[in-house]
ModelCIF file with pLDDT and N, C-alpha, C, O atoms, coordinates in Angstrom:
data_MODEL
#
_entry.id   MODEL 
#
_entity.id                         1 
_entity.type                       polymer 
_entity.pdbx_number_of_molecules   1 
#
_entity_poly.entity_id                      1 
_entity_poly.type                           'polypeptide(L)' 
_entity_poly.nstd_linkage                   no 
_entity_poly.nstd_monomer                   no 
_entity_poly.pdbx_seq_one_letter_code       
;(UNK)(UNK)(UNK)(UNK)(UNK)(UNK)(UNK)(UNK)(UNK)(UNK)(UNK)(UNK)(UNK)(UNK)(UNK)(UNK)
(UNK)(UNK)(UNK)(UNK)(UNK)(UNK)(UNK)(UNK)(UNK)(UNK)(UNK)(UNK)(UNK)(UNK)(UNK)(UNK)
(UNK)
;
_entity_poly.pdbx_seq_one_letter_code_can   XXXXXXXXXXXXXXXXXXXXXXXXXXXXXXXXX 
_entity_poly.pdbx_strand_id                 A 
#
loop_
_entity_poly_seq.entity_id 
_entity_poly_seq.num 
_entity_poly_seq.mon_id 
_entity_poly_seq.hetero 
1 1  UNK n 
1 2  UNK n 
1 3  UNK n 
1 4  UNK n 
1 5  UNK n 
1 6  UNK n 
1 7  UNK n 
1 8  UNK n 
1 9  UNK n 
1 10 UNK n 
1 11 UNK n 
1 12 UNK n 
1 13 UNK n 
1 14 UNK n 
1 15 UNK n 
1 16 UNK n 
1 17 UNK n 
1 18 UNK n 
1 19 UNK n 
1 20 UNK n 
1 21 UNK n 
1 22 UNK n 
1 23 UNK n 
1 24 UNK n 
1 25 UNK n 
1 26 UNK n 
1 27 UNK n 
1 28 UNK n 
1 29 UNK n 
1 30 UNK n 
1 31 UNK n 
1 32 UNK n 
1 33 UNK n 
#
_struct_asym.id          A 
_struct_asym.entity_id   1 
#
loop_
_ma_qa_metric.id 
_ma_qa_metric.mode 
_ma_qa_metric.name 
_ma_qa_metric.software_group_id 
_ma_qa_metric.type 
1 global pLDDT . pLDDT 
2 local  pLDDT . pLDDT 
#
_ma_qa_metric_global.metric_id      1 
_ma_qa_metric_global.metric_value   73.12 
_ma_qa_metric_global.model_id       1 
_ma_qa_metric_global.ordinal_id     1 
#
loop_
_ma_qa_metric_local.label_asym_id 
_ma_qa_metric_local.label_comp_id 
_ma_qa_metric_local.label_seq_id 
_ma_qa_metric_local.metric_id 
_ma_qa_metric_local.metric_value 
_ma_qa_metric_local.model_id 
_ma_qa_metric_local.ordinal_id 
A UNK 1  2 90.00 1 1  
A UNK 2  2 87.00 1 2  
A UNK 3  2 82.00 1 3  
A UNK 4  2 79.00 1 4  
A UNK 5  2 74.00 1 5  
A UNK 6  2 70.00 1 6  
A UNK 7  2 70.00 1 7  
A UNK 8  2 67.00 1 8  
A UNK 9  2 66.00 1 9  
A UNK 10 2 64.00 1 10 
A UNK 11 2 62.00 1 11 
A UNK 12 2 57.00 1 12 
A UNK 13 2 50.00 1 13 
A UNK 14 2 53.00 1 14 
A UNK 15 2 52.00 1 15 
A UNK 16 2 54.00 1 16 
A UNK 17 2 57.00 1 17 
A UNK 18 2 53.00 1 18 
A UNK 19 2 57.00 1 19 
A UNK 20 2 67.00 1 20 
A UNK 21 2 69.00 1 21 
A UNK 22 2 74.00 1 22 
A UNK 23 2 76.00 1 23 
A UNK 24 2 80.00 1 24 
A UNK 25 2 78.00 1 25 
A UNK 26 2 81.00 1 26 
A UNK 27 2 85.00 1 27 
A UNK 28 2 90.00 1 28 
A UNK 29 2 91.00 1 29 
A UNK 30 2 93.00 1 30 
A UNK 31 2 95.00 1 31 
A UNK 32 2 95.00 1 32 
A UNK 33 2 95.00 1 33 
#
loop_
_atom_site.group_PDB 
_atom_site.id 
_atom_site.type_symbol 
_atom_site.label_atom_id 
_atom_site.label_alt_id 
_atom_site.label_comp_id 
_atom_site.label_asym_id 
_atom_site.label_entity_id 
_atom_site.label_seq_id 
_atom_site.pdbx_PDB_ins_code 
_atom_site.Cartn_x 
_atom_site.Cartn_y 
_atom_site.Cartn_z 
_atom_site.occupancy 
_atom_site.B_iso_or_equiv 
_atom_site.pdbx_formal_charge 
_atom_site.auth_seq_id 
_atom_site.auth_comp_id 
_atom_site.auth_asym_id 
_atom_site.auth_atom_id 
_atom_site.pdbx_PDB_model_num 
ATOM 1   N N  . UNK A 1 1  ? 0.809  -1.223  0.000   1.00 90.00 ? 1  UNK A N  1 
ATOM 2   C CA . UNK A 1 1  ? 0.000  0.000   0.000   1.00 90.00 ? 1  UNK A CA 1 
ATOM 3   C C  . UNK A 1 1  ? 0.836  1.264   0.000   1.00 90.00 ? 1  UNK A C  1 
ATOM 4   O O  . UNK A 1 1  ? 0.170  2.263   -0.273  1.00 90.00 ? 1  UNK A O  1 
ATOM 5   N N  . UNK A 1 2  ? 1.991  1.461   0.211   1.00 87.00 ? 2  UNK A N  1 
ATOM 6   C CA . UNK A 1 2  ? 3.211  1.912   0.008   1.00 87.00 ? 2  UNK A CA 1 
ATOM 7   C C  . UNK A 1 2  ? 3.695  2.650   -1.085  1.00 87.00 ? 2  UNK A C  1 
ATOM 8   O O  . UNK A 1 2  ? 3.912  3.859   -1.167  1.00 87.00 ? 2  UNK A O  1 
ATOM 9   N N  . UNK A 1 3  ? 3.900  1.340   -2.291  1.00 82.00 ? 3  UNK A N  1 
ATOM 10  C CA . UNK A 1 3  ? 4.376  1.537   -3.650  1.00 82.00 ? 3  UNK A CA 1 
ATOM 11  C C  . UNK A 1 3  ? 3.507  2.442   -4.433  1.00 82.00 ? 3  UNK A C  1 
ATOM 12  O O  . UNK A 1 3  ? 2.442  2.834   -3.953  1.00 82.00 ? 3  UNK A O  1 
ATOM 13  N N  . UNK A 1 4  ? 3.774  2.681   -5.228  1.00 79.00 ? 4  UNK A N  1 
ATOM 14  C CA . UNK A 1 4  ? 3.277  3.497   -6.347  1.00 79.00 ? 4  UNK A CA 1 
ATOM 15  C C  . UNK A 1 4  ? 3.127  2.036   -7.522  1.00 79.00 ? 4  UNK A C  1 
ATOM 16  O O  . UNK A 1 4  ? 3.756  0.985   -7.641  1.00 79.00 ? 4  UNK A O  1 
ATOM 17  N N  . UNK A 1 5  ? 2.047  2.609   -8.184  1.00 74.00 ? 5  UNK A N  1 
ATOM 18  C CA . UNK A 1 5  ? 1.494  0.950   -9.218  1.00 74.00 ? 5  UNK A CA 1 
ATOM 19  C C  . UNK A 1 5  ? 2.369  0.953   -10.127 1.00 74.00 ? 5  UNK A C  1 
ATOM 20  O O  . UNK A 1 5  ? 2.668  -0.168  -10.541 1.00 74.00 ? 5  UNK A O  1 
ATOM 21  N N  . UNK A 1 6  ? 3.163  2.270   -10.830 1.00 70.00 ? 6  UNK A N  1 
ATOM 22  C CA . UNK A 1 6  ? 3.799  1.549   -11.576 1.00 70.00 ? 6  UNK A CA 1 
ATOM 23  C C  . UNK A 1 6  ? 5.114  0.968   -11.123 1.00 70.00 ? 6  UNK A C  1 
ATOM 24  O O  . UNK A 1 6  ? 5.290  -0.242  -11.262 1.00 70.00 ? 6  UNK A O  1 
ATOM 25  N N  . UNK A 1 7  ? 5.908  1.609   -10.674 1.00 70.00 ? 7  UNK A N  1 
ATOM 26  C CA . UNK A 1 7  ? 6.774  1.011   -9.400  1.00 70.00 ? 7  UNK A CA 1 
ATOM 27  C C  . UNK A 1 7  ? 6.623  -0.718  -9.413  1.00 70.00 ? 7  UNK A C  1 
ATOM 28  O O  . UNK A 1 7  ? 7.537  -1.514  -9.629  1.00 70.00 ? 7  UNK A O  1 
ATOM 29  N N  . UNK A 1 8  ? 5.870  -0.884  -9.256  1.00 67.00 ? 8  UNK A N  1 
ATOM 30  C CA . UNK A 1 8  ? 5.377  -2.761  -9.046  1.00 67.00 ? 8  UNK A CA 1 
ATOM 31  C C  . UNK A 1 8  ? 5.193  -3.096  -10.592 1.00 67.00 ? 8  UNK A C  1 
ATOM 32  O O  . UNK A 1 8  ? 5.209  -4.269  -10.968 1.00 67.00 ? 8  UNK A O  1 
ATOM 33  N N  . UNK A 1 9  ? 5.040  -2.162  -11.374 1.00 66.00 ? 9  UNK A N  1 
ATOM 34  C CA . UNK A 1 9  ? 4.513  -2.744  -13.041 1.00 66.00 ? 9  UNK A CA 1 
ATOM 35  C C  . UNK A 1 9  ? 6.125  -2.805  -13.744 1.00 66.00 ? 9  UNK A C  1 
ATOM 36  O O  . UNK A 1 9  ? 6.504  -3.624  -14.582 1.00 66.00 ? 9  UNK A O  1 
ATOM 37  N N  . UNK A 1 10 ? 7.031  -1.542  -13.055 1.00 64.00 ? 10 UNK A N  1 
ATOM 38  C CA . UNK A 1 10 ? 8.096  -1.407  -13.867 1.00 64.00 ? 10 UNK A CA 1 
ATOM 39  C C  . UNK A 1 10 ? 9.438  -3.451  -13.299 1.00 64.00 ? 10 UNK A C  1 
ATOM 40  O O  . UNK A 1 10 ? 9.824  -4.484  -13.848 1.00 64.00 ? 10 UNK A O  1 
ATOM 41  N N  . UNK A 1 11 ? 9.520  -2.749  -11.944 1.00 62.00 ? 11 UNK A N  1 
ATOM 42  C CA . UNK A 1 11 ? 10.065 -3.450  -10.822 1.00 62.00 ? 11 UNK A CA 1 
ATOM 43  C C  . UNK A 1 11 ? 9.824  -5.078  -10.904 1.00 62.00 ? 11 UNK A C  1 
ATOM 44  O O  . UNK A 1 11 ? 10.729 -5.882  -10.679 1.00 62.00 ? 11 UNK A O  1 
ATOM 45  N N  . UNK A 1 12 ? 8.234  -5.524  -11.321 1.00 57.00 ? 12 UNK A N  1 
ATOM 46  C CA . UNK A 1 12 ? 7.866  -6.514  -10.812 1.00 57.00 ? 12 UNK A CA 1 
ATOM 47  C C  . UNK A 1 12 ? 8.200  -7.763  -11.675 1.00 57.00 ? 12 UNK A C  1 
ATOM 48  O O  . UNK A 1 12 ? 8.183  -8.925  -11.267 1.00 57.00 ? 12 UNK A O  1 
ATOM 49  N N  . UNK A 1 13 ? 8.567  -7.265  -13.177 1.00 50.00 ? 13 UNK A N  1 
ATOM 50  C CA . UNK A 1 13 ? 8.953  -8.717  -13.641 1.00 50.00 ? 13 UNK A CA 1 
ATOM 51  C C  . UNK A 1 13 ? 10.343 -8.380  -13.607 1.00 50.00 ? 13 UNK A C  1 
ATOM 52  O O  . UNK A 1 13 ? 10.574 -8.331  -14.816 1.00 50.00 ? 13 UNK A O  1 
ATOM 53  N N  . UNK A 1 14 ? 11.369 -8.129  -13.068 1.00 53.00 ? 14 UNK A N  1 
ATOM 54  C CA . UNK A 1 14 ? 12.643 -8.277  -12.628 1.00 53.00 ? 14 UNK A CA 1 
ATOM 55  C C  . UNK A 1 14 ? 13.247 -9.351  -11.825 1.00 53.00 ? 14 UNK A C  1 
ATOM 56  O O  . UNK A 1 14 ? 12.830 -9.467  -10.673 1.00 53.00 ? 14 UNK A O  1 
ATOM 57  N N  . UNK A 1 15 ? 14.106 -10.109 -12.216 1.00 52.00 ? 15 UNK A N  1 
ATOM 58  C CA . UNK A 1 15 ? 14.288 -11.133 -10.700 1.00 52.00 ? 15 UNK A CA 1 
ATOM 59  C C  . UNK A 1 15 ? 15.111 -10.573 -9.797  1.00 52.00 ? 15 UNK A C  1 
ATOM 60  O O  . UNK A 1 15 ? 15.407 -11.222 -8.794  1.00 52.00 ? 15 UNK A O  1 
ATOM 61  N N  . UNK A 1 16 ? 15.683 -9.123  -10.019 1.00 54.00 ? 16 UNK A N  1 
ATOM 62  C CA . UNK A 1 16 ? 16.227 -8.442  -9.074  1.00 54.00 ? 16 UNK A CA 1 
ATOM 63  C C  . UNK A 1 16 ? 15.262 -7.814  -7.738  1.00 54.00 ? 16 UNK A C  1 
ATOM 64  O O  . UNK A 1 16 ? 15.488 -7.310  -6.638  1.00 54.00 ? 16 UNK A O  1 
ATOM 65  N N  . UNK A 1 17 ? 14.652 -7.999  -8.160  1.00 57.00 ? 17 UNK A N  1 
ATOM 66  C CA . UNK A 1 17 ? 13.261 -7.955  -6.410  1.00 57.00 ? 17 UNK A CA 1 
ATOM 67  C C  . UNK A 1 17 ? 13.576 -9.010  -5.998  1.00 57.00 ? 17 UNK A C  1 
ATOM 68  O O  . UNK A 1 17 ? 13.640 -8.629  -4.830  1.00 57.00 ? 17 UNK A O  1 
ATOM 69  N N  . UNK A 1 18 ? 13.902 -10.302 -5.921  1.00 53.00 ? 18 UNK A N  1 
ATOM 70  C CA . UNK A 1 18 ? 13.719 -11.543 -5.526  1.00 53.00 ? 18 UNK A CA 1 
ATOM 71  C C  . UNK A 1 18 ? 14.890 -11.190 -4.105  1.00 53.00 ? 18 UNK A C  1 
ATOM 72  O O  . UNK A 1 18 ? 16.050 -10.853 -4.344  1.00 53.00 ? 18 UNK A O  1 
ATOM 73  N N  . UNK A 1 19 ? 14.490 -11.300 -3.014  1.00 57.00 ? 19 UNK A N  1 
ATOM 74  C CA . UNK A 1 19 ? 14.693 -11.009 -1.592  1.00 57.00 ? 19 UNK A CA 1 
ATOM 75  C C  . UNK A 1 19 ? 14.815 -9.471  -1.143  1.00 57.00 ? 19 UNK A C  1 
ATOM 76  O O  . UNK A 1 19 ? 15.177 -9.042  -0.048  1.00 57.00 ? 19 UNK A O  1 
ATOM 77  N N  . UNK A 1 20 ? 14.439 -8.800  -2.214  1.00 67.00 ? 20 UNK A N  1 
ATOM 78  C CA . UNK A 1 20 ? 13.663 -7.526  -1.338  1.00 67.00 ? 20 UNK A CA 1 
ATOM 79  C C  . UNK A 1 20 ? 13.112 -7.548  -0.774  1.00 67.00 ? 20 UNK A C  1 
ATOM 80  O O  . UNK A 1 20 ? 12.047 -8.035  -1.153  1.00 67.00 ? 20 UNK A O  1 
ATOM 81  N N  . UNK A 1 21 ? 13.174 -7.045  0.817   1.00 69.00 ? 21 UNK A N  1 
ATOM 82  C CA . UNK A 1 21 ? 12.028 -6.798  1.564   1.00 69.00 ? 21 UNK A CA 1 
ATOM 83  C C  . UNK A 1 21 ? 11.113 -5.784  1.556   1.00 69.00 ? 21 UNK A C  1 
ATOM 84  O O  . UNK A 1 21 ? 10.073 -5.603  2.190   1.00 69.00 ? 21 UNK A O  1 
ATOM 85  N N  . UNK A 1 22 ? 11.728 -5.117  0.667   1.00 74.00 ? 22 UNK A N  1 
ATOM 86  C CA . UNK A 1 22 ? 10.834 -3.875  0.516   1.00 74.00 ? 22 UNK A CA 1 
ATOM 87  C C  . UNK A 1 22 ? 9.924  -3.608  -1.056  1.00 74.00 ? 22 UNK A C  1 
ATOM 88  O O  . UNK A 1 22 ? 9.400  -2.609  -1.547  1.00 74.00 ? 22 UNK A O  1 
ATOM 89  N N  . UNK A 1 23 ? 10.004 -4.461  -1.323  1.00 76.00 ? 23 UNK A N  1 
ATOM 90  C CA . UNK A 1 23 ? 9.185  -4.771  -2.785  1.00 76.00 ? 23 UNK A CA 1 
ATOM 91  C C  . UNK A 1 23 ? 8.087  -5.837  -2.360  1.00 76.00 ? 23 UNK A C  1 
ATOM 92  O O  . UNK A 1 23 ? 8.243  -6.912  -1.780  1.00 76.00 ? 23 UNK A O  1 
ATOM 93  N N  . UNK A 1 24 ? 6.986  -5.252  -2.798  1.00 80.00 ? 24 UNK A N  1 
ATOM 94  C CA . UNK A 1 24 ? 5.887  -6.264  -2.638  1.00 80.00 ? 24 UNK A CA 1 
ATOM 95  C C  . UNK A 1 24 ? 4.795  -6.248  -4.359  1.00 80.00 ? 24 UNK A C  1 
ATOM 96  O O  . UNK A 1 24 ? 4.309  -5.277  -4.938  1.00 80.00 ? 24 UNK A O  1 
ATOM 97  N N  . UNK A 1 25 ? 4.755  -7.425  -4.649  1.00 78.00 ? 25 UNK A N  1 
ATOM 98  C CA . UNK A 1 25 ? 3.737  -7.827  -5.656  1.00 78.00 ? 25 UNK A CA 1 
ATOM 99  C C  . UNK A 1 25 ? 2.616  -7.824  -5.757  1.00 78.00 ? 25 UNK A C  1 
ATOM 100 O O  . UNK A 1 25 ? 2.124  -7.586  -6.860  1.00 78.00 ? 25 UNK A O  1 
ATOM 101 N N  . UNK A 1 26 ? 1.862  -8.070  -4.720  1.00 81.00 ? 26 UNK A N  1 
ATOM 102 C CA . UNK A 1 26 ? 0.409  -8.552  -4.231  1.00 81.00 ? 26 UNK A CA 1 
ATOM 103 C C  . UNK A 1 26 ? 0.116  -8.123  -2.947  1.00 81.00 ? 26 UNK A C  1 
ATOM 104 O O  . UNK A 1 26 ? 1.063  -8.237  -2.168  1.00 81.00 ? 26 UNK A O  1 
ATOM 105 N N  . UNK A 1 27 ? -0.846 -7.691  -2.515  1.00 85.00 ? 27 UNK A N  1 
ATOM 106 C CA . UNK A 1 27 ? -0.848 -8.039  -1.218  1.00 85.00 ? 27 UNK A CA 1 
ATOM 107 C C  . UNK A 1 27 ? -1.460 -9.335  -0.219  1.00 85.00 ? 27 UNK A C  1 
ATOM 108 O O  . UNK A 1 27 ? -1.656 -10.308 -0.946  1.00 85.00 ? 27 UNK A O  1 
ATOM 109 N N  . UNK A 1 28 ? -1.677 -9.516  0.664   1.00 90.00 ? 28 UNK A N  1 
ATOM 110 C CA . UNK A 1 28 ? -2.046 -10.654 1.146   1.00 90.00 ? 28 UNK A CA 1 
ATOM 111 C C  . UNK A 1 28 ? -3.517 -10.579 0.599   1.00 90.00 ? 28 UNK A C  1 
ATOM 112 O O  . UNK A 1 28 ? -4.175 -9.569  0.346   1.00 90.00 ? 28 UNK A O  1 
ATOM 113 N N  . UNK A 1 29 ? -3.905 -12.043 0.468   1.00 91.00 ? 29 UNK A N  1 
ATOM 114 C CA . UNK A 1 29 ? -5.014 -12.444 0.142   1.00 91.00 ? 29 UNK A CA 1 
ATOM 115 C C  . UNK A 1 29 ? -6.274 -12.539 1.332   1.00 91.00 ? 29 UNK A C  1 
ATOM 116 O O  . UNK A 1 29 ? -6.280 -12.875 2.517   1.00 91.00 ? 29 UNK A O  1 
ATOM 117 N N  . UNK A 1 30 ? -7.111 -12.162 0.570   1.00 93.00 ? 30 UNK A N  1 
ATOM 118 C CA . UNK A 1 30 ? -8.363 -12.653 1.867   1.00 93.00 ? 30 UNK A CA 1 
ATOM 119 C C  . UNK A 1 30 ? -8.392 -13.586 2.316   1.00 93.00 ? 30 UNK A C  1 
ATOM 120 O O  . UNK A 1 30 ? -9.024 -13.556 3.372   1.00 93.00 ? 30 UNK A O  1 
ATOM 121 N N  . UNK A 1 31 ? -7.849 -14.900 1.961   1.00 95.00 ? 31 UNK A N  1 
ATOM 122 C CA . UNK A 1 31 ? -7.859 -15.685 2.751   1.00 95.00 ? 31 UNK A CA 1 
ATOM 123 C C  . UNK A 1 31 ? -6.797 -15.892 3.699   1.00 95.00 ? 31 UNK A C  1 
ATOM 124 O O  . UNK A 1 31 ? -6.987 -16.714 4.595   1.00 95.00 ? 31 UNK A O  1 
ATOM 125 N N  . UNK A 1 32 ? -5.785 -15.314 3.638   1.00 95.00 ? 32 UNK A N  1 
ATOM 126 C CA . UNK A 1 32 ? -4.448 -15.309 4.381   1.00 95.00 ? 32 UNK A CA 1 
ATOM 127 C C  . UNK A 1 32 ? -5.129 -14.332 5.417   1.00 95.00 ? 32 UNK A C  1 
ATOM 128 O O  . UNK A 1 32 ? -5.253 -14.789 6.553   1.00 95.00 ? 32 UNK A O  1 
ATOM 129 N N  . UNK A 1 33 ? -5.561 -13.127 5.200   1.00 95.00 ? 33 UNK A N  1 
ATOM 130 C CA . UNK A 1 33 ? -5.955 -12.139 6.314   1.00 95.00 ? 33 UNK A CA 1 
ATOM 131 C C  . UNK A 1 33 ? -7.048 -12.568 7.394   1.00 95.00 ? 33 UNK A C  1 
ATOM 132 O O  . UNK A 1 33 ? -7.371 -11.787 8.290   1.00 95.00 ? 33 UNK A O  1 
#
């Protein structure tokens, strides 16, 4: 809720996010919450 959308559109098919903690894709699902 943080990011900016494109931020996640530019960022998100990168595998350089892969153990960012500060990059998020999705957020939790309704069923997780």
């Amino acid at each position: 809720n943080l990011e900016p959308a494109f931020y996640r559109a530019i960022f998100g098919a990168t595998r350089e996010r892969g153990g960012n903690p500060f990059f998020v894709q999705q957020q939790p699902s309704v069923a997780f919450i």
